[in-house]
PDB file of N, CA and C in Angstrom:
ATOM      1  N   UNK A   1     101.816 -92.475 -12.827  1.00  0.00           N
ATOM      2  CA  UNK A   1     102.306 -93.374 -13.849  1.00  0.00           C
ATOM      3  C   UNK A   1     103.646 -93.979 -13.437  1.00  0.00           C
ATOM      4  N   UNK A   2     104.649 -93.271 -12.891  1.00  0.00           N
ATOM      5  CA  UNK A   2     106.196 -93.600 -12.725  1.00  0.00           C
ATOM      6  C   UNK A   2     105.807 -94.666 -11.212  1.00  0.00           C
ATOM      7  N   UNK A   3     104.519 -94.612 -10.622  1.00  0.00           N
ATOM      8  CA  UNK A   3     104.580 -95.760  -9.308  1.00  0.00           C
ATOM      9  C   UNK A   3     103.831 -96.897 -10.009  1.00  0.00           C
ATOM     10  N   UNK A   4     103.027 -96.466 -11.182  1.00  0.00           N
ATOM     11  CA  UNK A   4     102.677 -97.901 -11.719  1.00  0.00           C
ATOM     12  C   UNK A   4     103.709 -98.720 -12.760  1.00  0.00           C
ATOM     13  N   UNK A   5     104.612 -98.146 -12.900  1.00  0.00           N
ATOM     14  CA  UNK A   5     105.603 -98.734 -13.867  1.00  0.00           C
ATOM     15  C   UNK A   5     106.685 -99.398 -12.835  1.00  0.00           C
ATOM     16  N   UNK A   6     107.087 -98.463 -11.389  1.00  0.00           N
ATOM     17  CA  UNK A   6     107.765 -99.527 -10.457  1.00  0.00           C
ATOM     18  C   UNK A   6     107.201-100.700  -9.988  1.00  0.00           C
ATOM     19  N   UNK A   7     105.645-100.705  -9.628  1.00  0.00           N
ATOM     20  CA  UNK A   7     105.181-101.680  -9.518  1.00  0.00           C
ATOM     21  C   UNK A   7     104.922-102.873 -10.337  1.00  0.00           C
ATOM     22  N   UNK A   8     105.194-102.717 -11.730  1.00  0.00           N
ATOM     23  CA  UNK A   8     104.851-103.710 -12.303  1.00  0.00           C
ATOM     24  C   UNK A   8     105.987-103.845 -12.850  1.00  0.00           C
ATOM     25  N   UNK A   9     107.377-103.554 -12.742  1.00  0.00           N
ATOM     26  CA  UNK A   9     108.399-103.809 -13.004  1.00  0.00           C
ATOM     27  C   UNK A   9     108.936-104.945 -11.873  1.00  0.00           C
ATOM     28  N   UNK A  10     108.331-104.731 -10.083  1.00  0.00           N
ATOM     29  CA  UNK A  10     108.414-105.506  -9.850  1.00  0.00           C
ATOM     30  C   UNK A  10     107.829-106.813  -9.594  1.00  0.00           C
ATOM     31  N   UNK A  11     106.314-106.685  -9.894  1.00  0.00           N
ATOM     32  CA  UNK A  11     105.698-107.815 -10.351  1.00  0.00           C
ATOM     33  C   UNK A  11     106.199-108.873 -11.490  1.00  0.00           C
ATOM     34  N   UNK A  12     106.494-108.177 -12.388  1.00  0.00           N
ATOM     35  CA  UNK A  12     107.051-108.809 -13.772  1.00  0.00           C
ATOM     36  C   UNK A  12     108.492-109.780 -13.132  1.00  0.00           C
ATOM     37  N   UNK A  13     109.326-108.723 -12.746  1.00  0.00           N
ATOM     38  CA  UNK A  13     110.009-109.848 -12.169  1.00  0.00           C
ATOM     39  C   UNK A  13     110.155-110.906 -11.474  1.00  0.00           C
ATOM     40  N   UNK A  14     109.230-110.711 -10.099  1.00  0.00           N
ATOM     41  CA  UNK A  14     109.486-111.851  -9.102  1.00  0.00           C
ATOM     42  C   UNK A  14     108.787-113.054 -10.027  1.00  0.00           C
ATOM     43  N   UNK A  15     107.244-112.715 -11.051  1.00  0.00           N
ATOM     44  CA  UNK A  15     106.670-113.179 -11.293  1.00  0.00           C
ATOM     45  C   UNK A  15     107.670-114.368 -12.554  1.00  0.00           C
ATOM     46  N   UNK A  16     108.643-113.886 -13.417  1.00  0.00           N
ATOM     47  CA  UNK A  16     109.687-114.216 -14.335  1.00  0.00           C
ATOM     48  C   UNK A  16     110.294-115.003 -13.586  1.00  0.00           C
ATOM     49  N   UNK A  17     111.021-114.517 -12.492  1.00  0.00           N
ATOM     50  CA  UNK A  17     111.919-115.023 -11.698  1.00  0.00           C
ATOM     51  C   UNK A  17     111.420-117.132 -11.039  1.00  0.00           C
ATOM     52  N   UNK A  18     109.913-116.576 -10.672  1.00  0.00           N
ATOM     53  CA  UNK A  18     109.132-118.016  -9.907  1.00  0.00           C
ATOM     54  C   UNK A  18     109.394-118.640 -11.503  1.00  0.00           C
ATOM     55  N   UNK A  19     108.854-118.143 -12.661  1.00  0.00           N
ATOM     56  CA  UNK A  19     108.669-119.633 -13.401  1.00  0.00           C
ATOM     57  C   UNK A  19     109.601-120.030 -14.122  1.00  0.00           C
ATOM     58  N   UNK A  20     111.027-119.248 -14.390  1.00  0.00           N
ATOM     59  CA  UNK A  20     112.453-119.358 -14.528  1.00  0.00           C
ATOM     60  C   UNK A  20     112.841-120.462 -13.351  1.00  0.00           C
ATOM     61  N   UNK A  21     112.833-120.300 -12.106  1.00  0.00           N
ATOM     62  CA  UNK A  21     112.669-121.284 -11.303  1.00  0.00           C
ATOM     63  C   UNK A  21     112.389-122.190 -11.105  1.00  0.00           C
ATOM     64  N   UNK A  22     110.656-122.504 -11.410  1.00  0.00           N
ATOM     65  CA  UNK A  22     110.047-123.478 -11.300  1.00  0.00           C
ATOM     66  C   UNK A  22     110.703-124.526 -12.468  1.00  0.00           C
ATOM     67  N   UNK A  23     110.491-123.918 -14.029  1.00  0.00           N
ATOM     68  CA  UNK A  23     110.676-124.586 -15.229  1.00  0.00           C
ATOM     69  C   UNK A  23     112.227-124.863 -15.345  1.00  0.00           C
ATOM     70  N   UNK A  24     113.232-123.795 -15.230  1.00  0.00           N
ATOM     71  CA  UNK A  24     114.468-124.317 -16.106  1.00  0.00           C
ATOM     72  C   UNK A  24     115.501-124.075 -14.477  1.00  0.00           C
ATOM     73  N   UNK A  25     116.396-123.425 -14.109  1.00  0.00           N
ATOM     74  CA  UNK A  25     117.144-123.446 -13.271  1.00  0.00           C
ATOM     75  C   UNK A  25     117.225-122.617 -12.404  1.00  0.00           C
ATOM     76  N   UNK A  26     117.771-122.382 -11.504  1.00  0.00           N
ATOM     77  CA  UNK A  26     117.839-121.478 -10.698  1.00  0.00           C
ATOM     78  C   UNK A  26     119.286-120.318 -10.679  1.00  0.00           C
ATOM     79  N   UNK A  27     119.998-120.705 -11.741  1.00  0.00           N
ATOM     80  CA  UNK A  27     120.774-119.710 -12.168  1.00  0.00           C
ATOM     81  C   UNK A  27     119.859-118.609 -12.996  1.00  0.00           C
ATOM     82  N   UNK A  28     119.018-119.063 -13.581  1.00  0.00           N
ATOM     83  CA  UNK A  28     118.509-118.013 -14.771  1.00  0.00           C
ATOM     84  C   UNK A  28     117.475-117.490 -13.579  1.00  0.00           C
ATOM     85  N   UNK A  29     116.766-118.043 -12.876  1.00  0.00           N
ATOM     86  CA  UNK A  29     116.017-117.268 -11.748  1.00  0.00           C
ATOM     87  C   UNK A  29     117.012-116.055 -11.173  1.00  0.00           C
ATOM     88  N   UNK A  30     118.024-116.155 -10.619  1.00  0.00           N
ATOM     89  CA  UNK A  30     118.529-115.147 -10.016  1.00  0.00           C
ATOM     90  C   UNK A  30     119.147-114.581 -10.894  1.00  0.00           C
ATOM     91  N   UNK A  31     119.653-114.653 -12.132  1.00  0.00           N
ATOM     92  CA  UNK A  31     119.981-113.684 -12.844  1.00  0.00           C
ATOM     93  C   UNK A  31     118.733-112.345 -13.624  1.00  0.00           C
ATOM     94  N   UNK A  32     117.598-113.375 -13.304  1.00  0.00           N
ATOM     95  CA  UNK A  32     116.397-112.107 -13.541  1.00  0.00           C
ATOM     96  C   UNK A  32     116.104-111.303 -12.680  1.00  0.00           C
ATOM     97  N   UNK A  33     116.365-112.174 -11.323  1.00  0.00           N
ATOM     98  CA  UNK A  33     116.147-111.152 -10.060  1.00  0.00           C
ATOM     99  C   UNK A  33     117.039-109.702 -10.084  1.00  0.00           C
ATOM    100  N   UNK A  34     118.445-110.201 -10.363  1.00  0.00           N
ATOM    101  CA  UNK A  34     119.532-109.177 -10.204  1.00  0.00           C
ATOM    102  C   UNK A  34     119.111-107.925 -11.697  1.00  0.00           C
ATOM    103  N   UNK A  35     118.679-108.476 -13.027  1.00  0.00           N
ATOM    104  CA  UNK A  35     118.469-108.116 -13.774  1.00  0.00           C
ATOM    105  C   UNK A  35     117.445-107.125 -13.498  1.00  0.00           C
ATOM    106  N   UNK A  36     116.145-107.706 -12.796  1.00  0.00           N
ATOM    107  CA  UNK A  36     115.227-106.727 -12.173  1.00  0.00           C
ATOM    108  C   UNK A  36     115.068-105.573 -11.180  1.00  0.00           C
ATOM    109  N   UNK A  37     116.274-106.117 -10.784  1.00  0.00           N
ATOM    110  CA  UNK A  37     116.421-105.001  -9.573  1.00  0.00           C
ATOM    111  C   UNK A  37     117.698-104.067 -10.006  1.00  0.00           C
ATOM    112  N   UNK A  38     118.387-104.062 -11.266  1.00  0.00           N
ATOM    113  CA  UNK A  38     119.026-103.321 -12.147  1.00  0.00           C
ATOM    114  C   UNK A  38     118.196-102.228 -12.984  1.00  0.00           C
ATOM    115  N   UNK A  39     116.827-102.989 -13.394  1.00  0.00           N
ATOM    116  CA  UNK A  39     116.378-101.972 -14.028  1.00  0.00           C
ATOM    117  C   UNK A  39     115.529-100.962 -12.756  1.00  0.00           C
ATOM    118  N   UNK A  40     114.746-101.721 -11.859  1.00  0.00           N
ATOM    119  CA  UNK A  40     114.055-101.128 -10.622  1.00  0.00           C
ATOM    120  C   UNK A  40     115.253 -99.846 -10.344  1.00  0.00           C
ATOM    121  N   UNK A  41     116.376-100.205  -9.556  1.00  0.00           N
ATOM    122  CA  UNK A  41     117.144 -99.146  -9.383  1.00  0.00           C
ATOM    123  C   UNK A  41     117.640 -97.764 -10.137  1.00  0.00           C
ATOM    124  N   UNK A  42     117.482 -98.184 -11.642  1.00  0.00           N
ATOM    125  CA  UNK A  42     117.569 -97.136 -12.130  1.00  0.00           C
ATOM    126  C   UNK A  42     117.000 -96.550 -12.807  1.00  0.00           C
ATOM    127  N   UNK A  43     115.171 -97.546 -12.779  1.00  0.00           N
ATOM    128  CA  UNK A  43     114.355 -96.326 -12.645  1.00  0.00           C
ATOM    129  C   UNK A  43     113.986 -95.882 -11.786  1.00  0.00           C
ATOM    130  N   UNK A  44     114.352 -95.883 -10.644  1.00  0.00           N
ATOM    131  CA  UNK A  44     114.015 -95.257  -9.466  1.00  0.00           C
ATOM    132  C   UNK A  44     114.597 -94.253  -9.362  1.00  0.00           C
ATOM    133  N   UNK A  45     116.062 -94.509  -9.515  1.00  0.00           N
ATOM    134  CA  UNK A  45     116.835 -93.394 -10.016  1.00  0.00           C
ATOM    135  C   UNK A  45     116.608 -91.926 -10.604  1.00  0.00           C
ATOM    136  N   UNK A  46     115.997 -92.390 -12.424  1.00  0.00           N
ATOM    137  CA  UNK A  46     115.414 -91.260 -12.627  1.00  0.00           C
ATOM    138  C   UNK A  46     114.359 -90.723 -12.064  1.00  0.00           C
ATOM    139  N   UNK A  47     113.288 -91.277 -11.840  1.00  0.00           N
ATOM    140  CA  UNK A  47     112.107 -90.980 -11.117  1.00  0.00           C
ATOM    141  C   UNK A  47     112.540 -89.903  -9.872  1.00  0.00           C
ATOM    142  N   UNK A  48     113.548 -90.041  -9.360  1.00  0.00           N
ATOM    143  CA  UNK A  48     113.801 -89.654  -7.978  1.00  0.00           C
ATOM    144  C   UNK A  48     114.439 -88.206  -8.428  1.00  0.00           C
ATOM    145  N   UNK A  49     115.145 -87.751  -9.247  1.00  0.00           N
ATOM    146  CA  UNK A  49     115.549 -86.884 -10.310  1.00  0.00           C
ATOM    147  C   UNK A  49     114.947 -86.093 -11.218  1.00  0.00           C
ATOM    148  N   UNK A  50     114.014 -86.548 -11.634  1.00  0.00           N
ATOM    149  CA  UNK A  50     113.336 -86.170 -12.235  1.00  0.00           C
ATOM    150  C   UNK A  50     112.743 -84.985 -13.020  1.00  0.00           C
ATOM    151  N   UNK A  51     112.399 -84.033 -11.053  1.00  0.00           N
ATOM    152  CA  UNK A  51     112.055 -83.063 -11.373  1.00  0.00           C
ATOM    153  C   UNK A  51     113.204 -81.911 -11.149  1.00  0.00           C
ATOM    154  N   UNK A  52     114.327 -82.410 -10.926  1.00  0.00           N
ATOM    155  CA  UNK A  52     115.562 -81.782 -10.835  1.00  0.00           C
ATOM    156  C   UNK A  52     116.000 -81.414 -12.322  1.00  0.00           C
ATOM    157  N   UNK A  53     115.752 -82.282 -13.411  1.00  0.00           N
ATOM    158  CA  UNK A  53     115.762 -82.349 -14.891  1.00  0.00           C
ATOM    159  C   UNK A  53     114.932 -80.931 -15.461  1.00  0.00           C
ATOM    160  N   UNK A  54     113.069 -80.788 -15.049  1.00  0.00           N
ATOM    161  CA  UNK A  54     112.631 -80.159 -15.698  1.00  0.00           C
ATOM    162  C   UNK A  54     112.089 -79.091 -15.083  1.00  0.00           C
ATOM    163  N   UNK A  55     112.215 -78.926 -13.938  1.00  0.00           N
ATOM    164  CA  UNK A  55     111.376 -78.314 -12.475  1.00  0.00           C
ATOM    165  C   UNK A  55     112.530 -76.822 -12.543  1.00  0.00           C
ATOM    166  N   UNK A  56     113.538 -77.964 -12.006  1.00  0.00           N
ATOM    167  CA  UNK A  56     114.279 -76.272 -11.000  1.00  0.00           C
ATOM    168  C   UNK A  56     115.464 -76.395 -12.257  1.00  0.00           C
ATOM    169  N   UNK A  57     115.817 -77.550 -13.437  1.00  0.00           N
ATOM    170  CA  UNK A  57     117.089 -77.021 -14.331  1.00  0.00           C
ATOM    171  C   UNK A  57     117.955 -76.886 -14.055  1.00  0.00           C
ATOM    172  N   UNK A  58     118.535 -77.650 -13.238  1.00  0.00           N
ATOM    173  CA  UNK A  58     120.165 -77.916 -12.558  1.00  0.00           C
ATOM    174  C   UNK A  58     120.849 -78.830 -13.751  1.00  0.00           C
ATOM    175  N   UNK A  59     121.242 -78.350 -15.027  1.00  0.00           N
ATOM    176  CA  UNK A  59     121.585 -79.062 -15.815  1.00  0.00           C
ATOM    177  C   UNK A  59     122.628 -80.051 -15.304  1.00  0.00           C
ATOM    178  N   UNK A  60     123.503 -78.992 -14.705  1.00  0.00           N
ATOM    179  CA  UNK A  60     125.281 -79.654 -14.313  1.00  0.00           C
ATOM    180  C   UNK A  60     125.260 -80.805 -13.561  1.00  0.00           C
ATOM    181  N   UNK A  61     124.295 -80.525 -12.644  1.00  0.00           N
ATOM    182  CA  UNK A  61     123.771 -81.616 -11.486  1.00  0.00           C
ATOM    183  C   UNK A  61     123.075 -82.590 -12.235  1.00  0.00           C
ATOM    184  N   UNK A  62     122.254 -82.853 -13.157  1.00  0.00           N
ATOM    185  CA  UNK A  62     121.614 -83.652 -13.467  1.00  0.00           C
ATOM    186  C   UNK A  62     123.159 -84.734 -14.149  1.00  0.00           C
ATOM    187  N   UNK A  63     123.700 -83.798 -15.022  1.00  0.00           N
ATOM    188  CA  UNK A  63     124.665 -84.603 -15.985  1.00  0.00           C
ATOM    189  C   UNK A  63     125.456 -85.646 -15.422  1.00  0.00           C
ATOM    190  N   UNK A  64     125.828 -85.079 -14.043  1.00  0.00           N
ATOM    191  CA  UNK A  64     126.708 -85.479 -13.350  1.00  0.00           C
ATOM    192  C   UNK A  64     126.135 -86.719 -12.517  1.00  0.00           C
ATOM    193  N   UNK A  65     125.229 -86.645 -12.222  1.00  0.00           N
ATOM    194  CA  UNK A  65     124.269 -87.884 -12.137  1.00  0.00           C
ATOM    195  C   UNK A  65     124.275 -88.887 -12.787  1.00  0.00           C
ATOM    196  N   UNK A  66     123.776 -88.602 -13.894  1.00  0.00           N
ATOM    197  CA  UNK A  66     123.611 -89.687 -15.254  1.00  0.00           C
ATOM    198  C   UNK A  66     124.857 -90.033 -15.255  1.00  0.00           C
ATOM    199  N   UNK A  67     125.721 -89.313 -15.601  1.00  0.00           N
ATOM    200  CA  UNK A  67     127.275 -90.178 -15.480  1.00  0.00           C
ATOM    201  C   UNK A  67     127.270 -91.007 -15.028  1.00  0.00           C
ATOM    202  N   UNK A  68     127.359 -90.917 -13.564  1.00  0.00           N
ATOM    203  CA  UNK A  68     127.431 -91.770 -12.337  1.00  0.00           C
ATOM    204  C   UNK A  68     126.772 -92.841 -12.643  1.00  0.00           C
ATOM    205  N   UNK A  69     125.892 -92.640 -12.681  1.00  0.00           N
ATOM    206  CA  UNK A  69     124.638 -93.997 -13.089  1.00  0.00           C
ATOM    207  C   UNK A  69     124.741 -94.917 -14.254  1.00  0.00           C
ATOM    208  N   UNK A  70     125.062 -94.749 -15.238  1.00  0.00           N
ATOM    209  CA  UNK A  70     125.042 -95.142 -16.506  1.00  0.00           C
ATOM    210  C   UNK A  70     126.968 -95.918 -16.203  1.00  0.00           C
ATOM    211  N   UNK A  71     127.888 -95.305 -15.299  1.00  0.00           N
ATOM    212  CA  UNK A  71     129.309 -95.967 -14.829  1.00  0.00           C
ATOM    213  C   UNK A  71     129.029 -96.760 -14.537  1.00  0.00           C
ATOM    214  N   UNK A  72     128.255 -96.697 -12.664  1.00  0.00           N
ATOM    215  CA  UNK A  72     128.003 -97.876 -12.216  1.00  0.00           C
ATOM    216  C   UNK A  72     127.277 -99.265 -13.045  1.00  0.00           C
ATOM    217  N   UNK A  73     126.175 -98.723 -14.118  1.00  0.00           N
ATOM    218  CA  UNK A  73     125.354 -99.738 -14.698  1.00  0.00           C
ATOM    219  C   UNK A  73     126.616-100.567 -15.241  1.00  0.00           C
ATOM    220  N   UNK A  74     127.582 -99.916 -15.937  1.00  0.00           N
ATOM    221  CA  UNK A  74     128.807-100.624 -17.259  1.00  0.00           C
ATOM    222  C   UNK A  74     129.422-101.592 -16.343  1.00  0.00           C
ATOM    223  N   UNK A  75     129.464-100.960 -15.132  1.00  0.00           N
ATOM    224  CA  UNK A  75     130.414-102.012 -13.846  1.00  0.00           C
ATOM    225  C   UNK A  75     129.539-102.866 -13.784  1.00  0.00           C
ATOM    226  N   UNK A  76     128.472-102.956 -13.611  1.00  0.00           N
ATOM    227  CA  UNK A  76     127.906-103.994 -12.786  1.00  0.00           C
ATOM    228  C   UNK A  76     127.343-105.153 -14.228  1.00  0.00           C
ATOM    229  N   UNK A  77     127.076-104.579 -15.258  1.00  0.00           N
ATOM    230  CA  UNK A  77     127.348-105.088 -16.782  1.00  0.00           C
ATOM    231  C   UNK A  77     128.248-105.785 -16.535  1.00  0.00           C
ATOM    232  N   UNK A  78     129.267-105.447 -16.690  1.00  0.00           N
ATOM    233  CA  UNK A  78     130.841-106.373 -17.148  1.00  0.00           C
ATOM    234  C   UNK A  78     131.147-106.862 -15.627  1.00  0.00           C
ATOM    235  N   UNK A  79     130.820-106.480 -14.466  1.00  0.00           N
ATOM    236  CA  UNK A  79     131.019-107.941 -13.576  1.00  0.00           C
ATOM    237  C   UNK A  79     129.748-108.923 -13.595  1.00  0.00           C
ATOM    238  N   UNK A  80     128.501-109.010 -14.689  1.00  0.00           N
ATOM    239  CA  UNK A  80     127.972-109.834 -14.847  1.00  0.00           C
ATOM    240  C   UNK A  80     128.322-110.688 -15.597  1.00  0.00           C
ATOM    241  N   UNK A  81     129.203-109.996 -16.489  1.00  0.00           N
ATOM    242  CA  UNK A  81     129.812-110.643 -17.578  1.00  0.00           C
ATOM    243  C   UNK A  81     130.962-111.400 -17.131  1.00  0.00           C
ATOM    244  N   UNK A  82     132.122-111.301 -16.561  1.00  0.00           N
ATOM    245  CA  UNK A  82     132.739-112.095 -15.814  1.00  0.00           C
ATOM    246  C   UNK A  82     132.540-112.887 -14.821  1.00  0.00           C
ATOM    247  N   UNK A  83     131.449-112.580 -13.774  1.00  0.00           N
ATOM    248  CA  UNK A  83     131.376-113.745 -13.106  1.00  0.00           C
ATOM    249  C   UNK A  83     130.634-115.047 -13.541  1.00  0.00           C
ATOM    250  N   UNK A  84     130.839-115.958 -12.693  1.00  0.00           N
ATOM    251  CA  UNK A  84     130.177-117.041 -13.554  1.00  0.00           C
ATOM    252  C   UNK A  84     129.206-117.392 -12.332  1.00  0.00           C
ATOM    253  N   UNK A  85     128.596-116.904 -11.606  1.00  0.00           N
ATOM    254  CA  UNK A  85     127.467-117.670 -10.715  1.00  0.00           C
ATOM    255  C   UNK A  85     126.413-117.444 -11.171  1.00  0.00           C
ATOM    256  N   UNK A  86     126.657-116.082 -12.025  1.00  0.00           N
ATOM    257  CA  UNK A  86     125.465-115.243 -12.797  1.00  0.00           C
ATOM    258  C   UNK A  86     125.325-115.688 -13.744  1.00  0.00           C
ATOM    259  N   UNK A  87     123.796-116.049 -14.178  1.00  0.00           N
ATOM    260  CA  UNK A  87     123.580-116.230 -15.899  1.00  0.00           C
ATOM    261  C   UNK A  87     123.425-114.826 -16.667  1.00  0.00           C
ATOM    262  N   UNK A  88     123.721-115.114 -17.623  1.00  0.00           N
ATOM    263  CA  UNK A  88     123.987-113.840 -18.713  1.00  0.00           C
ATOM    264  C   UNK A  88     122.530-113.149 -19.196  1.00  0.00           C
ATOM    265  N   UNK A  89     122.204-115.054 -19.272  1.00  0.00           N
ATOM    266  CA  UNK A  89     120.476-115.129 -20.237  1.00  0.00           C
ATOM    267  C   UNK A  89     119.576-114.605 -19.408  1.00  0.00           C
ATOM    268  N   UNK A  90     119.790-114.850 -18.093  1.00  0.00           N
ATOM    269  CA  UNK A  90     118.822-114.176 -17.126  1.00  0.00           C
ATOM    270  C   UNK A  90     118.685-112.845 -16.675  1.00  0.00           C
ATOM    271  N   UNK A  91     119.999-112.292 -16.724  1.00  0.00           N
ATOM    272  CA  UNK A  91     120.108-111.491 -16.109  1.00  0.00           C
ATOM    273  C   UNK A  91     119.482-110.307 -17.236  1.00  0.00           C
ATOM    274  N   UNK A  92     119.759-110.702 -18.724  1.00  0.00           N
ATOM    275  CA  UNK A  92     118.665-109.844 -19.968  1.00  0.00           C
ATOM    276  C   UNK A  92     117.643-109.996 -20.108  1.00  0.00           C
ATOM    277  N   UNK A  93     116.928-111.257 -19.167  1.00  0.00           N
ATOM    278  CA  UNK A  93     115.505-111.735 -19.272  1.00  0.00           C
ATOM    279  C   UNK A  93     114.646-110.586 -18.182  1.00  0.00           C
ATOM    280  N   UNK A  94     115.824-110.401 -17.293  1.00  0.00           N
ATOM    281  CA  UNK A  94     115.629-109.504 -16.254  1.00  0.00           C
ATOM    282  C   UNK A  94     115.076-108.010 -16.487  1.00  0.00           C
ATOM    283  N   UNK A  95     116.024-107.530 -17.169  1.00  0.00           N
ATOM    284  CA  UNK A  95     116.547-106.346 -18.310  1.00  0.00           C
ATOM    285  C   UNK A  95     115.153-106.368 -18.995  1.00  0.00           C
ATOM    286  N   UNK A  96     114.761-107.151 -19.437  1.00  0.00           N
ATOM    287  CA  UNK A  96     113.290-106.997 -20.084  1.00  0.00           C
ATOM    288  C   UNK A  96     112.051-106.641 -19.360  1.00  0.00           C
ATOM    289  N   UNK A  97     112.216-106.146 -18.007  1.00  0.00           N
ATOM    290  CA  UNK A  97     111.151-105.880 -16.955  1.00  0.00           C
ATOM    291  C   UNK A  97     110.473-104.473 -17.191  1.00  0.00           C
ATOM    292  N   UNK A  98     111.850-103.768 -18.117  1.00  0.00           N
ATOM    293  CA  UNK A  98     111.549-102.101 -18.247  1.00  0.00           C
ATOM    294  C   UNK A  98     110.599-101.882 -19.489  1.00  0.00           C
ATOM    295  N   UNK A  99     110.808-102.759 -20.206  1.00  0.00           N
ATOM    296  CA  UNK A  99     109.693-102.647 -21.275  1.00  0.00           C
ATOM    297  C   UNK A  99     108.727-103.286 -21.168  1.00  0.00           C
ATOM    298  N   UNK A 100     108.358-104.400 -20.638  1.00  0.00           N
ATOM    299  CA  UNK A 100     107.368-105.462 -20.422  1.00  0.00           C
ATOM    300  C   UNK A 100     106.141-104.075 -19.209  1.00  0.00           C
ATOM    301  N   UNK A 101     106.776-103.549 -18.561  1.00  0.00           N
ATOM    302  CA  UNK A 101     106.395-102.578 -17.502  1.00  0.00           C
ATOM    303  C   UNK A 101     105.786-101.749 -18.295  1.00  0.00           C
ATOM    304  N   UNK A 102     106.807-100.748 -19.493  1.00  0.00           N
ATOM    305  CA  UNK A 102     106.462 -99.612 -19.919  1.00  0.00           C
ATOM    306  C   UNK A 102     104.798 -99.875 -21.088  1.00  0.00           C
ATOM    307  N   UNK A 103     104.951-101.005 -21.385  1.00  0.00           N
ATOM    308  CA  UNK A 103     103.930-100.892 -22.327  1.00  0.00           C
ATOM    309  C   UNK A 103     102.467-101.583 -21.423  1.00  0.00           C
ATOM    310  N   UNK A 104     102.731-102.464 -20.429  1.00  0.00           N
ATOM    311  CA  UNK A 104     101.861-102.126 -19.303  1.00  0.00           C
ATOM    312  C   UNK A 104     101.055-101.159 -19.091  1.00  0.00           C
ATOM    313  N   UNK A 105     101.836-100.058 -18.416  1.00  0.00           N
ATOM    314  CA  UNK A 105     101.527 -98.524 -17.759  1.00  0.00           C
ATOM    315  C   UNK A 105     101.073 -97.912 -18.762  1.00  0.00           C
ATOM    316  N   UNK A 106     101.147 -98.036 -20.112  1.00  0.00           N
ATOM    317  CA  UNK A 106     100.906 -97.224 -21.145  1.00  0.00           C
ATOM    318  C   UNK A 106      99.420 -98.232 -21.725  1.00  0.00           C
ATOM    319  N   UNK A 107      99.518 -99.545 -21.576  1.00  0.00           N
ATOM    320  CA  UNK A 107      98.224 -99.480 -21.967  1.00  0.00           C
ATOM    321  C   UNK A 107      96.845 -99.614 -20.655  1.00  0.00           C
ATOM    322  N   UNK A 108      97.569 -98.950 -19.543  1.00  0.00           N
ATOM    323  CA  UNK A 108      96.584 -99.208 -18.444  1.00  0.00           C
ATOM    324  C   UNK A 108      96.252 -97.718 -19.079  1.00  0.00           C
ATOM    325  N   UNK A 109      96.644 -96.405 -19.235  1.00  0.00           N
ATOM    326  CA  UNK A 109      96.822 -95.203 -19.269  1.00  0.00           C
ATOM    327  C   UNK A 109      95.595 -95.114 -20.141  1.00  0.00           C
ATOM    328  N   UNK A 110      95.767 -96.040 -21.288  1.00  0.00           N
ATOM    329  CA  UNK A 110      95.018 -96.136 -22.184  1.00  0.00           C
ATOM    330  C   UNK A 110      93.466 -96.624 -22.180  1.00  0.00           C
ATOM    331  N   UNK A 111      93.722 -97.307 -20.913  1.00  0.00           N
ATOM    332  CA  UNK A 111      92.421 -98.314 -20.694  1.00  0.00           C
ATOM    333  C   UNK A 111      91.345 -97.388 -20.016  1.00  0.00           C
ATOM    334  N   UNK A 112      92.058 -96.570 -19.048  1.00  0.00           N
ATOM    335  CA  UNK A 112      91.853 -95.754 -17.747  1.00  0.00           C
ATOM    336  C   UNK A 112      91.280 -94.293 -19.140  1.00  0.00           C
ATOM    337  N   UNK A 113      91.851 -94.013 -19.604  1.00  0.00           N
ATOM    338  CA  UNK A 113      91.370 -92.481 -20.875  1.00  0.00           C
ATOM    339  C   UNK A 113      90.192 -92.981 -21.738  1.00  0.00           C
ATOM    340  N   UNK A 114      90.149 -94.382 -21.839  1.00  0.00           N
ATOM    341  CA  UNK A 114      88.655 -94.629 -22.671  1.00  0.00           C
ATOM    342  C   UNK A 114      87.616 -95.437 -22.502  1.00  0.00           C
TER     343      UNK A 114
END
């Protein structure tokens, strides 16, 4: 399930990204790209973690992780927010890859059980 949700997280995007492109500008194209590969990274993130969470219970280690991760996200947030090469609109259009994905994978899950 967690390789069909990367995969169609990055389908969703490039796929967002071409008709953001094609139709309106190419600022909002690359702000979905960056947006997409924001959420890609940090679900890869957990995915990669994962079983460090429920497997072996390295609480301290896990926490300390998430920290990290959830810092870097606020940084890279608020230098989206200040720079200006980046669109804002895109870069949340982007941001929308993790749910557009999750209910995907969940109704393939669904398709695949009946």
């Amino acid at each position: 399930m967690i390789k069909s949700i990367a995969v169609s997280i990055a389908l969703y995007t490039a796929a967002i990204a071409c008709l953001l492109f094609a139709f309106y500008d190419k600022g909002l194209a690359v702000g979905a790209i960056l947006g997409g590969m924001t959420v890609f990274v940090s679900f890869g993130g957990l995915a990669a973690y994962w079983h460090l969470i429920f497997v072996k219970k390295h609480i301290a280690f896990v926490l300390l992780i998430i920290i990290f991760k959830y810092l870097i996200l606020i940084g890279l947030l608020w230098s989206v927010y200040t720079l200006k090469w980046i669109n804002p609109i895109g870069f949340c259009i982007g941001l929308t890859a993790l749910i557009f994905s999750l209910i995907v994978a969940l109704g393939v899950k669904k398709f695949k059980k009946s």
